[in-house]
Protein backbone atom coordinates (compact mmCIF):
# COMPACT_ATOMS: atom_id res chain seq x y z
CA UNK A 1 -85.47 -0.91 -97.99
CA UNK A 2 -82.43 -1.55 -100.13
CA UNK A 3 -84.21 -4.56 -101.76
CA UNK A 4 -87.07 -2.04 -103.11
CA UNK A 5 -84.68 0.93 -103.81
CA UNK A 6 -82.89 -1.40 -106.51
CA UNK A 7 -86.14 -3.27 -107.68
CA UNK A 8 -87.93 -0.08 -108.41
CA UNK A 9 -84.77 1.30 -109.67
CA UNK A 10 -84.80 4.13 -107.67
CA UNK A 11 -81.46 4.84 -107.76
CA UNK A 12 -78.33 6.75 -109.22
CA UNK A 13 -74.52 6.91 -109.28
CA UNK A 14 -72.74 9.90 -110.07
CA UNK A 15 -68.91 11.07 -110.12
CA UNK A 16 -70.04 14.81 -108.54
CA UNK A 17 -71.89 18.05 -109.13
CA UNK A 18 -71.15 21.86 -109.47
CA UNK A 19 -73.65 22.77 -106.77
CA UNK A 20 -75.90 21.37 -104.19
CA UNK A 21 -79.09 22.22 -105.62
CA UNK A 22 -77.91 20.18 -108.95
CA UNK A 23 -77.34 17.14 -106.60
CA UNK A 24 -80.73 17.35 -105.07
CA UNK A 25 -82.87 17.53 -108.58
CA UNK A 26 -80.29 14.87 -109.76
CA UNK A 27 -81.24 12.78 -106.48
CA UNK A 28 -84.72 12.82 -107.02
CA UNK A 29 -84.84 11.92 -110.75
CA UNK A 30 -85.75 8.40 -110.01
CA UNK A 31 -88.94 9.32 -107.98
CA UNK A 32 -89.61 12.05 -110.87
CA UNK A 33 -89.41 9.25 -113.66
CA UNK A 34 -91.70 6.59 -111.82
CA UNK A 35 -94.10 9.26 -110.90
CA UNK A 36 -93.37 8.88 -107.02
CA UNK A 37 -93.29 12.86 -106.94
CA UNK A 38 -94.12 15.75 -109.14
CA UNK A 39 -91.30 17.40 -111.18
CA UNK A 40 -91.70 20.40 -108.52
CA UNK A 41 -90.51 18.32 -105.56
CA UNK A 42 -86.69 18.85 -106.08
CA UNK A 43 -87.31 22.86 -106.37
CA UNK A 44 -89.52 22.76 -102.45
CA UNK A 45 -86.56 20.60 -100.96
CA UNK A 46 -84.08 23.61 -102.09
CA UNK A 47 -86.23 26.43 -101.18
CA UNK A 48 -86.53 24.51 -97.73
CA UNK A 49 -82.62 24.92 -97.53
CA UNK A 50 -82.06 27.99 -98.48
CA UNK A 51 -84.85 29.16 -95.97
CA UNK A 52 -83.73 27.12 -93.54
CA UNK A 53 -79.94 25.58 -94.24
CA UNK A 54 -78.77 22.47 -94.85
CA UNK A 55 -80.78 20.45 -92.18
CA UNK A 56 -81.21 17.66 -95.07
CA UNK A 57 -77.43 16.80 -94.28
CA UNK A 58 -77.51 15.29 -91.10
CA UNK A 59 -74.18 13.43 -90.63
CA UNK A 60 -70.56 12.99 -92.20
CA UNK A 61 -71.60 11.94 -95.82
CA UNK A 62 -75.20 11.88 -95.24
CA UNK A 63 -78.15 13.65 -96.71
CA UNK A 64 -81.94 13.25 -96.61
CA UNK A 65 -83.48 15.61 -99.10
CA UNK A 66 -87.36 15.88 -98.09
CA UNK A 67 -89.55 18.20 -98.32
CA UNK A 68 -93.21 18.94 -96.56
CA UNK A 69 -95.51 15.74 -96.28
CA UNK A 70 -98.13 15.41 -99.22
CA UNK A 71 -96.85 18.43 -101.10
CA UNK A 72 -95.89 17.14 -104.53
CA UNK A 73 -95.81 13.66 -103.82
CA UNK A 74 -97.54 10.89 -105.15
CA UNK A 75 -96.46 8.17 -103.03
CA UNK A 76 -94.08 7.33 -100.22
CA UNK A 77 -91.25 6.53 -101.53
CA UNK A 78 -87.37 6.54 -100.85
CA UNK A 79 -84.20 6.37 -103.42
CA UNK A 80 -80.64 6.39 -103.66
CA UNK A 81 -77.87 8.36 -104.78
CA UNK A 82 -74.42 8.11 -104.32
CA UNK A 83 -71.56 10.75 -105.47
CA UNK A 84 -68.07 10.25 -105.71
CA UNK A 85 -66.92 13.86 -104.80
CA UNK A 86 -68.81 15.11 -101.78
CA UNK A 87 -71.27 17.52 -102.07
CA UNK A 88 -70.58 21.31 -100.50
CA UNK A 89 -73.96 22.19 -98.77
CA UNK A 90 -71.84 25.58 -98.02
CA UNK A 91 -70.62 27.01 -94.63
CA UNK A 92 -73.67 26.88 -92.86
CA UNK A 93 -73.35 23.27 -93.24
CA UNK A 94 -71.27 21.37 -90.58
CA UNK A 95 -70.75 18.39 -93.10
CA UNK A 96 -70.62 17.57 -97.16
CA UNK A 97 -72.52 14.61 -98.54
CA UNK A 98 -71.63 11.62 -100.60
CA UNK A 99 -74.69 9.72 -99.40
CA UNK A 100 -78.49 10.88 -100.62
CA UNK A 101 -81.91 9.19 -99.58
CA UNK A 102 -84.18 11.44 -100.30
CA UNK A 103 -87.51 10.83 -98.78
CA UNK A 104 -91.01 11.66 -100.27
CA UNK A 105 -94.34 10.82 -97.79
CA UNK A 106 -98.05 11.00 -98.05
CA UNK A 107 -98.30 8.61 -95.22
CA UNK A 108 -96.78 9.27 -91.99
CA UNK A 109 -96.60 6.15 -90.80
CA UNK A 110 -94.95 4.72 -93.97
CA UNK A 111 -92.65 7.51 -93.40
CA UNK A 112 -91.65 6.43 -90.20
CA UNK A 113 -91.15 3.26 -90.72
CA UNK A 114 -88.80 4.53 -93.55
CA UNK A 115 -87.28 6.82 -91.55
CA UNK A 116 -86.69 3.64 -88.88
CA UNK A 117 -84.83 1.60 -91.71
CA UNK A 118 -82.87 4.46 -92.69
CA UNK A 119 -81.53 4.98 -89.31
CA UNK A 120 -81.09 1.05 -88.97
CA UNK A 121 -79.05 0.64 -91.80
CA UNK A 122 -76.80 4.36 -91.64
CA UNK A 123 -76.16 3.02 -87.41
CA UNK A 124 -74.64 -0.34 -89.19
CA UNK A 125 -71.16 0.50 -89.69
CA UNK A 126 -70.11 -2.64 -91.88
CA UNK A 127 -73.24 -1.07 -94.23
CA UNK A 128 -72.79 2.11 -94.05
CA UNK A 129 -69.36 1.03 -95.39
CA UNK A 130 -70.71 -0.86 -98.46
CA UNK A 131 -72.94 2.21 -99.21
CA UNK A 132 -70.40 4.81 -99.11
CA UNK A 133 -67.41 2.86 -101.21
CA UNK A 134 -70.72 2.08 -103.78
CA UNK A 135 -69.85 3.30 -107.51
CA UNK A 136 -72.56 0.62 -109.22
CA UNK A 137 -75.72 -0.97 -108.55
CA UNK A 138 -73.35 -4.12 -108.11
CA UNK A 139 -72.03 -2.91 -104.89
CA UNK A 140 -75.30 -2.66 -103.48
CA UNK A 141 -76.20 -6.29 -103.46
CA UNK A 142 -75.13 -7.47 -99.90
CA UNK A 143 -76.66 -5.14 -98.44
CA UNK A 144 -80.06 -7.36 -99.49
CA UNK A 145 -78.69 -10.77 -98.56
CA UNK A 146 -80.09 -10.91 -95.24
């Protein structure tokens, strides 16, 4: 997963944002650029969380923006972002996040599987450590030298 994420350069680093909803668009810029999803995507993710709160952070540091399956997106596809001040989802939310996959699906089984490696690699606690000290593409690389 890591592997594609950097060879489709679907990824970015940033030092922090003024709002949630600027870290989301910001997240999904890679997947805008490479036509992955439609410039709308970003704006159904955050009217998802404001209807529903911020279910898209689901752990210390951790956030999956997504948004309905096949609405807006092109392909399945996942990328990267990583901020260095943590992002304030506001008090609903139990946790702030540092760490973004967002996830875009057409095919639910491609999702899952996805979703599997996601899970895989956030469970891993050595790389889970190497994503969340990650300030450059750099840092990234031994996380593919399996």
């Amino acid at each position: 997963m890591i592997k594609e994420i950097i060879e489709k350069k679907r990824f970015s680093f940033h030092e922090g944002f003024d709002s949630w909803e600027e870290a989301i668009r910001a997240a999904c810029v890679p997947l805008v650029s490479d036509g992955s999803i439609e410039d709308f995507y970003p704006d159904e993710i955050i009217a998802n969380v404001h209807k529903f709160g911020p279910y898209i952070v689901i752990a210390p540091d951790v956030c999956i923006p997504h948004a309905q399956e096949g609405n807006g997106v092109n392909e399945t596809a996942i990328c990267f972002m990583k901020t260095e001040r943590p992002v304030d989802f506001g008090p609903e939310a139990e946790y702030d996040a540092t760490i973004f996959f967002v996830l875009a699906s057409t095919d639910n089984d491609e999702h899952m599987k996805n979703l599997v490696a996601l899970v895989e690699l956030l469970e891993d606690e050595e790389k889970f450590e190497i994503l969340k000290g990650s300030k450059k593409i750099e840092d990234l690389y031994p996380l593919i030298k399996e």
